[in-house]
Protein backbone atom coordinates (compact mmCIF):
# COMPACT_ATOMS: atom_id res chain seq x y z
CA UNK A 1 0.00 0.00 0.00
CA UNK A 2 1.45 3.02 -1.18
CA UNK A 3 1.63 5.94 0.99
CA UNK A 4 0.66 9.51 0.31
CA UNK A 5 4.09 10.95 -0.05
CA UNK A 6 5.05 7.95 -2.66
CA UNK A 7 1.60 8.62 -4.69
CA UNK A 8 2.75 12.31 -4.79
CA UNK A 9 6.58 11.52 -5.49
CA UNK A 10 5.23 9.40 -8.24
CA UNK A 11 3.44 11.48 -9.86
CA UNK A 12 5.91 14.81 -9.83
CA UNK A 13 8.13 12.32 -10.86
CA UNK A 14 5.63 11.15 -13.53
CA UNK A 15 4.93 15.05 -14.68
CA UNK A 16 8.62 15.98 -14.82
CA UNK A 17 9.13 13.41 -17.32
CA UNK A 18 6.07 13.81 -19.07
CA UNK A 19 7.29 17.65 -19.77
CA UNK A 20 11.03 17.28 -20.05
CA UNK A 21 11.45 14.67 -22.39
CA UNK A 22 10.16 16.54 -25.29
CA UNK A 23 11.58 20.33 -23.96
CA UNK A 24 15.84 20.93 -24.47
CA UNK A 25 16.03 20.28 -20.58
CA UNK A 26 17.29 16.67 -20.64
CA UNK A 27 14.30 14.58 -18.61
CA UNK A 28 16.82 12.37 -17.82
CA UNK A 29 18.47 15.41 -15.60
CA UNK A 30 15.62 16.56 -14.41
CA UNK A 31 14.49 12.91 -13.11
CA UNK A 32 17.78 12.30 -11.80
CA UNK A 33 17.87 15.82 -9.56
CA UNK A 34 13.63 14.87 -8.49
CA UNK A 35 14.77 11.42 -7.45
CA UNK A 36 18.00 12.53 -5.34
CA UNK A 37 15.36 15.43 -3.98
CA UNK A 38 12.48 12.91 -3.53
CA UNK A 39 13.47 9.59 -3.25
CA UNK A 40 17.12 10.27 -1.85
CA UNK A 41 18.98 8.31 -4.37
CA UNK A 42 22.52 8.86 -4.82
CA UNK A 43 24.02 10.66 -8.15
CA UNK A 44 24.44 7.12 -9.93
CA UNK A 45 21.10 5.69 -9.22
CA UNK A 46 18.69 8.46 -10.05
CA UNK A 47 20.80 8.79 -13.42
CA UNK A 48 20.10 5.43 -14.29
CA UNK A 49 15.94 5.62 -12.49
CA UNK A 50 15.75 8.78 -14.79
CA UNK A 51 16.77 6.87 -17.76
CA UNK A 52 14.49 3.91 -16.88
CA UNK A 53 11.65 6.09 -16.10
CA UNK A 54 11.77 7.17 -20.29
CA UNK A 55 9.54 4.14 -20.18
CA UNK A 56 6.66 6.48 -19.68
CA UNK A 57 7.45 8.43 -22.78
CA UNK A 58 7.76 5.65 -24.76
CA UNK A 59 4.34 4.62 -24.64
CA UNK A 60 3.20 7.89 -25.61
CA UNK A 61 5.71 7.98 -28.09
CA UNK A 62 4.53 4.51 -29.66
CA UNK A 63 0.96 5.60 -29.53
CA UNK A 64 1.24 8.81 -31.28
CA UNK A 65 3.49 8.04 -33.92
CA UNK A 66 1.67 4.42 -34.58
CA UNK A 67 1.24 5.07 -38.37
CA UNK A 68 5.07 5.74 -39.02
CA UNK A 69 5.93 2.53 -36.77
CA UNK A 70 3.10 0.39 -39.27
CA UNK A 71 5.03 1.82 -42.13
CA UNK A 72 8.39 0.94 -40.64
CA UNK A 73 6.71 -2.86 -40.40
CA UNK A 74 5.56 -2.84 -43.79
CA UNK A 75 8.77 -1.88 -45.22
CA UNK A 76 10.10 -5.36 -42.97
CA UNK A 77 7.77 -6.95 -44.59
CA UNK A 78 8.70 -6.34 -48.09
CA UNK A 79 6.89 -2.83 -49.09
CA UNK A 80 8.81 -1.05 -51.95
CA UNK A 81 7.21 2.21 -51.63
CA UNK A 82 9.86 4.58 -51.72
CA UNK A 83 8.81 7.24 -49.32
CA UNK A 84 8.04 4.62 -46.70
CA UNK A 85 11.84 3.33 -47.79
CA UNK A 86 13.14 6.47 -46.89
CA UNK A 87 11.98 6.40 -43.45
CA UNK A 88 13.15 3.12 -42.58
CA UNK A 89 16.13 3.66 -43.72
CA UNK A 90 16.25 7.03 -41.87
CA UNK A 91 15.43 5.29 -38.49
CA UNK A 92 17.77 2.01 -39.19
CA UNK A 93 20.77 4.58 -39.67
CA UNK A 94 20.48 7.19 -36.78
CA UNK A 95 19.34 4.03 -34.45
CA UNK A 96 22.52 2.19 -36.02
CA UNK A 97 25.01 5.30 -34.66
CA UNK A 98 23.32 6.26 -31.62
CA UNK A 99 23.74 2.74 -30.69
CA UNK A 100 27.71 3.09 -31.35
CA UNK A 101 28.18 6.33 -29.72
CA UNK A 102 25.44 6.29 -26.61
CA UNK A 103 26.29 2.82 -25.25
CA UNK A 104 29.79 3.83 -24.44
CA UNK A 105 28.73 7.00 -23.37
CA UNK A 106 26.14 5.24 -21.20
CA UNK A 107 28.45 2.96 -19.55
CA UNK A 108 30.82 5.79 -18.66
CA UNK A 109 29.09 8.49 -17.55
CA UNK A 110 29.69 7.75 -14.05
CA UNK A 111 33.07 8.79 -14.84
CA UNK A 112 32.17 12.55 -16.15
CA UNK A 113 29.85 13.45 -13.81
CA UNK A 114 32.04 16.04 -12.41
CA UNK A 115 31.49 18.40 -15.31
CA UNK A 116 28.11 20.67 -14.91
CA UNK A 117 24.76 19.65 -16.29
CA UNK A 118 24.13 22.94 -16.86
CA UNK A 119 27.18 23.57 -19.62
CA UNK A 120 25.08 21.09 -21.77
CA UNK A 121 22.00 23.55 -21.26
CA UNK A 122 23.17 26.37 -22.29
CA UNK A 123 24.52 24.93 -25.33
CA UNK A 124 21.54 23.65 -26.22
CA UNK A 125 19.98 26.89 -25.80
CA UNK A 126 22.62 28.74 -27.94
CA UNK A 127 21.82 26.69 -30.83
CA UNK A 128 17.73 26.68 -29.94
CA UNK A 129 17.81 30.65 -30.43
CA UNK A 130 20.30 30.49 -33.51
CA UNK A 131 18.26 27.78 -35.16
CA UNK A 132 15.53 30.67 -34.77
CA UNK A 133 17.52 33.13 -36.44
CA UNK A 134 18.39 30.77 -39.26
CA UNK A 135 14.22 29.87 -39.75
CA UNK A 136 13.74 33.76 -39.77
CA UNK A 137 16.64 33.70 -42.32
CA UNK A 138 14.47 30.73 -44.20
CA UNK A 139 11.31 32.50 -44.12
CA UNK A 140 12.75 35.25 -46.74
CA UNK A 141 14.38 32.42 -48.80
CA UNK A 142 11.22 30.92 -49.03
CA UNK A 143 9.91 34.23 -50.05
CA UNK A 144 12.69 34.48 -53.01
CA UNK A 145 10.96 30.70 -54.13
CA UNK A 146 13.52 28.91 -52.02
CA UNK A 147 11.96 25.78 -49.79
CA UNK A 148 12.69 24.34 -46.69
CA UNK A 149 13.67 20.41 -46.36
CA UNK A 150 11.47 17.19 -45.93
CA UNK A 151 12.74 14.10 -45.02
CA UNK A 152 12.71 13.05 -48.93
CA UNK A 153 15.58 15.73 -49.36
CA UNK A 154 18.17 14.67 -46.49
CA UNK A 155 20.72 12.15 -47.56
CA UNK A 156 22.51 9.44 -45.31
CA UNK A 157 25.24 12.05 -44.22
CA UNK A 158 22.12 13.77 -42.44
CA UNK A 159 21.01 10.70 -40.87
CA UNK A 160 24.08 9.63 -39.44
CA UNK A 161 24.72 13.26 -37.98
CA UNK A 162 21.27 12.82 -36.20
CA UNK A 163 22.03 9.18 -34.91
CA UNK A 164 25.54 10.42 -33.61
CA UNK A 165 24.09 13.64 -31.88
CA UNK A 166 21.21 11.43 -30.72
CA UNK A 167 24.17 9.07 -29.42
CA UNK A 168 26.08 12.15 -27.51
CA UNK A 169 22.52 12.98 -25.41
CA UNK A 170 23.20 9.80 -23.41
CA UNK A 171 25.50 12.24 -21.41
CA UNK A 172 23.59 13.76 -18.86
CA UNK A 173 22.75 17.38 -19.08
CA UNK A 174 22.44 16.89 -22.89
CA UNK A 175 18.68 17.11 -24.19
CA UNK A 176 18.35 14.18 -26.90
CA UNK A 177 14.94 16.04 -28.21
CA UNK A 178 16.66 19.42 -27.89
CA UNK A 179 19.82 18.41 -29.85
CA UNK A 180 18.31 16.24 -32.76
CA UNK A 181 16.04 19.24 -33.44
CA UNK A 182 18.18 21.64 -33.37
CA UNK A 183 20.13 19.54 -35.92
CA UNK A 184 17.50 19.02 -38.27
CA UNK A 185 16.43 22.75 -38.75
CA UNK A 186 19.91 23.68 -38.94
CA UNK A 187 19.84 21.47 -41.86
CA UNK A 188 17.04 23.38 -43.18
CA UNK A 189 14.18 20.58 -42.14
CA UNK A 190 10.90 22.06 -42.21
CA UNK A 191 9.60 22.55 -38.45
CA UNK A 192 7.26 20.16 -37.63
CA UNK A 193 8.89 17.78 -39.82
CA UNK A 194 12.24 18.55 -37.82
CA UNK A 195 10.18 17.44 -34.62
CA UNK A 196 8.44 14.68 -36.35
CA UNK A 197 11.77 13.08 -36.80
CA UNK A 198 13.50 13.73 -33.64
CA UNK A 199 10.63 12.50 -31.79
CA UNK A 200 10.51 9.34 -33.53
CA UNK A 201 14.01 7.90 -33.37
CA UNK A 202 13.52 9.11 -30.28
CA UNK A 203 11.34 6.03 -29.22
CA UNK A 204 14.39 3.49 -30.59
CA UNK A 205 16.92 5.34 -28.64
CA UNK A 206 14.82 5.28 -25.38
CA UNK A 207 13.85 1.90 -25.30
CA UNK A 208 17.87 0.85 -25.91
CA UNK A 209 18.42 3.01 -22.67
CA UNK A 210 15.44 1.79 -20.89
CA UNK A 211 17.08 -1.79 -22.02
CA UNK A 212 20.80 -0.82 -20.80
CA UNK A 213 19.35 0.19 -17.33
CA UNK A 214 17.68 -3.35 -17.35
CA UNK A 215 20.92 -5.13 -18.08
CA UNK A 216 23.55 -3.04 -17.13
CA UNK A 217 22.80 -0.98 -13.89
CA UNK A 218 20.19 -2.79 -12.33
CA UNK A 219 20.78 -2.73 -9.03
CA UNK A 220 20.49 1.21 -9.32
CA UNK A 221 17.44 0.64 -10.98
CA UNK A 222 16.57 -1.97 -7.79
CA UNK A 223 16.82 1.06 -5.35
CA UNK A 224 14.72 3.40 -7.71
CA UNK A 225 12.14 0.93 -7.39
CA UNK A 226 12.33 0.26 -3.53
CA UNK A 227 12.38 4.01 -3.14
CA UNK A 228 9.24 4.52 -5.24
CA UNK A 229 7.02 1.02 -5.19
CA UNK A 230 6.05 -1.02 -8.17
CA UNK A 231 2.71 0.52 -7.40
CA UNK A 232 4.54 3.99 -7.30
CA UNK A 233 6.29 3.67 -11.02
CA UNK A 234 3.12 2.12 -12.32
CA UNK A 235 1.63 6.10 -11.21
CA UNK A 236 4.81 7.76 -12.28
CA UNK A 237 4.80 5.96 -16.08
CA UNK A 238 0.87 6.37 -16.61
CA UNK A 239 1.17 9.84 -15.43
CA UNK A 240 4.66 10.50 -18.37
CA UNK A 241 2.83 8.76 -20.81
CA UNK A 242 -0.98 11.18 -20.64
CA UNK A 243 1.22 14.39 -19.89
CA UNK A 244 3.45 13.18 -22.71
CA UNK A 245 0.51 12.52 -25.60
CA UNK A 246 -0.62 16.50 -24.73
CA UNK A 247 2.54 17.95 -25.19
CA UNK A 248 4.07 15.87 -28.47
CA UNK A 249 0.81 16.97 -30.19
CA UNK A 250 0.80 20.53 -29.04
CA UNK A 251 4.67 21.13 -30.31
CA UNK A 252 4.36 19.44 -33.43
CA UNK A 253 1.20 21.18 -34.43
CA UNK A 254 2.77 24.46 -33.27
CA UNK A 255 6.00 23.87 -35.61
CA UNK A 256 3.80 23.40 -38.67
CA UNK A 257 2.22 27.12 -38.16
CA UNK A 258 4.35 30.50 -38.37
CA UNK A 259 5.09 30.59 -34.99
CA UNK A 260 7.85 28.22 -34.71
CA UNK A 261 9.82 30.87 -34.34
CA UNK A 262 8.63 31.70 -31.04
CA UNK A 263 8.43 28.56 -30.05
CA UNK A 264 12.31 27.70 -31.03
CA UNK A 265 12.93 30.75 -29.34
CA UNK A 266 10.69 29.79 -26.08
CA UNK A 267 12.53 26.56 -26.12
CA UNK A 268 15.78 27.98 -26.40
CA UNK A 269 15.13 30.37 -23.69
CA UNK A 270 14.14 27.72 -21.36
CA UNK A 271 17.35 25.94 -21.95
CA UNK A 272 19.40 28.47 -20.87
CA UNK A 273 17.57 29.61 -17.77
CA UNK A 274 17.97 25.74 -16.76
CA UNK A 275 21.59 25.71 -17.54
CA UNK A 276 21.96 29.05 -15.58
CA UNK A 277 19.92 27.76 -12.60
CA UNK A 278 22.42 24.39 -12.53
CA UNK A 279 25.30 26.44 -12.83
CA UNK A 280 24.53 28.78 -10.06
CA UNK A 281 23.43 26.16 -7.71
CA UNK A 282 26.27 24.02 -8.50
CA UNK A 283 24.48 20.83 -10.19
């Protein structure tokens, strides 16, 4: 029986992750700083908890993107359309080299937690508010009969720079939404196509963590639980997953209007007031 202090850690826990995981702030960060705050794990454990707890935004993940995962089955099963080609071979590649660079990463991050969270952050945000400058830039292009990217227009090059940048946000600190969108409008990707695409390899990469935490750390993952309940994760993942569906749908719609400026700008802003914050306090 859960009491009411783990119900409410499990679902702050639960929001947190819902919210981060799709904002440059690295949920993975954020859960890791709730659960030393909430459930009094140490450094190493709530890094791996904040990994496992991506379970959450998995599910949402899975469910919202369902029709690009069917067409990633077809194409298994023998589909020749080309489009639906292109995707696969999109996801296979960046899921290929974020494999090779995050599992090492993964396994020694222990090892470079001494550097700031924050310096990741502000990075991040940097780029978030440039990348806005650059679709300002676009917007007159477009005017002058110049068009912005799809995914039929990037090339394997651009793939494998996503899957290795995608691969570098197993570091904590580093936002894996945050830096494979930033990427992909740098590259000229239409907005809501940019987030379309960093969402979805997004599920591949966070089920390989969710897996590595299994296999790998799981006695860290052991005292996340014991901390929390099954009961308490059950809340906390059901909680990420609703909070989760809301937001991917409300950022993705909002990068297919005119204002994704502002709201490359908003999310670039928020970066850097986090990194600030974890550099002041130390984190």
């Amino acid at each position: 029986m859960l009491s009411i202090t783990q119900i409410i850690n499990s679902i702050i826990i639960g929001i947190i992750q819902g919210i981060s995981e799709w904002l440059p702030i690295s949920s993975k960060t954020q859960v890791l700083v709730a659960s030393e705050y909430l459930l009094k794990l140490t450094a190493s454990q709530a890094y791996t908890f904040g990994l496992f707890m991506e379970i959450g935004t998995v599910i949402a993940a899975i469910i919202y993107f369902r029709k690009e995962l069917m067409i990633l089955i077809k194409v298994l099963f023998g589909s020749k359309d080309q489009m639906q080609r292109k995707l696969f071979t999109y996801v296979l590649v960046t899921v290929i080299f974020t494999g090779i660079i995050g599992a090492p990463l993964y396994l020694i991050a222990d090892a470079i937690t001494g550097i700031s969270i924050g310096i990741p952050m502000l990075v991040i945000g940097i780029v978030l508010i440039g990348d806005a400058i650059l679709i300002r830039y676009s917007r007159k292009r477009q005017a002058l009969g110049k068009t912005t990217r799809k995914l039929k227009d990037l090339g394997i090059k651009n793939f494998i720079i996503v899957g290795v940048l995608q691969g570098i946000a197993a570091l904590p600190g580093v936002s894996r939404s945050g830096i494979t969108t930033s990427a992909l409008l740098i590259m000229n990707v239409e907005g809501d196509e940019a987030f379309r695409l960093s969402f979805l390899t997004g599920i591949f990469a966070s089920i390989a963590a969710f897996g590595l935490t299994i296999v790998g750390t799981h006695s860290n993952v052991s005292a996340g639980l014991a901390a929390i309940g099954i009961s308490g994760v059950v809340i906390a993942i059901i909680v990420a997953t609703i909070v989760s569906l809301f937001l991917i749908d409300f950022l993705i719609k909002i990068a297919g209007k005119s204002k994704i400026v502002y709201l490359t700008s908003a999310l670039g802003i928020i970066a850097l007031v986090t990194g600030s914050l974890y550099l002041i306090f130390g984190i």
